[in-house]
Protein backbone atom coordinates (compact mmCIF):
# COMPACT_ATOMS: atom_id res chain seq x y z
CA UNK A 1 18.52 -25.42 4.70
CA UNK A 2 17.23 -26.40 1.42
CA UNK A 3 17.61 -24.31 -1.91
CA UNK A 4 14.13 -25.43 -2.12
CA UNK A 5 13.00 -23.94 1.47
CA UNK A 6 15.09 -21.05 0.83
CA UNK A 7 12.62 -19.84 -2.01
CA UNK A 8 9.81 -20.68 -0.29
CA UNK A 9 10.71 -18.34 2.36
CA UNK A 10 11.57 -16.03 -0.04
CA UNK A 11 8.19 -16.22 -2.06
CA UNK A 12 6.34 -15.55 1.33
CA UNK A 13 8.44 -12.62 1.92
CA UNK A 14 7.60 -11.03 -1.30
CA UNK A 15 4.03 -11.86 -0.95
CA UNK A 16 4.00 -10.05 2.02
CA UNK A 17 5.56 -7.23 1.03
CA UNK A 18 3.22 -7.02 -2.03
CA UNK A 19 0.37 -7.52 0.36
CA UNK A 20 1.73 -4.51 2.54
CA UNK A 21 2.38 -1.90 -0.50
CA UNK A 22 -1.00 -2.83 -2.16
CA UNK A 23 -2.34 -1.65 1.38
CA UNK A 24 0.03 1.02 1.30
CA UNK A 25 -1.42 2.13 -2.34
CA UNK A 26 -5.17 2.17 -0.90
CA UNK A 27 -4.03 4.21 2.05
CA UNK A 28 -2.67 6.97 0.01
CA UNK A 29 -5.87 6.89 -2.39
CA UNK A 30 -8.08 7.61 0.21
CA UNK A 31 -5.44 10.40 1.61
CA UNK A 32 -5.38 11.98 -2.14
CA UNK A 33 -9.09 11.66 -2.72
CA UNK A 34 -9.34 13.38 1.30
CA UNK A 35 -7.17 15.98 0.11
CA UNK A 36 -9.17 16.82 -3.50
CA UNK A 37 -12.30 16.95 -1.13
CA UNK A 38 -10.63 19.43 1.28
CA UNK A 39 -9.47 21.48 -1.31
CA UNK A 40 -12.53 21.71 -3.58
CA UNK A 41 -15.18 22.73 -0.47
CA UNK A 42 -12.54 24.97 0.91
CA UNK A 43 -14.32 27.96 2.59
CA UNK A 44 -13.58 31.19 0.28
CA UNK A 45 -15.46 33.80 2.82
C-alpha cells in the first residue's frame, strides 16, 4: 500500500468519525433541551 492510499483511508476515517460525533452532538442537544422541558413543567401539586 501506498503512503498516498494510506491517508486517504485515513482522511475517510476521520471524516467519519467527525460525521458520527457531530450526530452525536445533536443527539445530546435534543436530550438536554428534553430534559430543561421536563424539568421546567414539572408537576408541583
Amino acid at each position: 500500500m501506498s503512503n498516498e492510499h494510506i491517508l486517504r483511508a485515513f482522511d475517510r476515517d476521520l471524516e467519519a468519525v467527525q460525521a458520527m460525533i457531530l450526530k452525536m452532538g445533536g443527539l445530546v442537544e435534543t436530550a438536554l433541551a428534553d430534559a430543561a422541558r421536563a424539568v421546567d413543567s414539572r408537576d408541583e401539586a
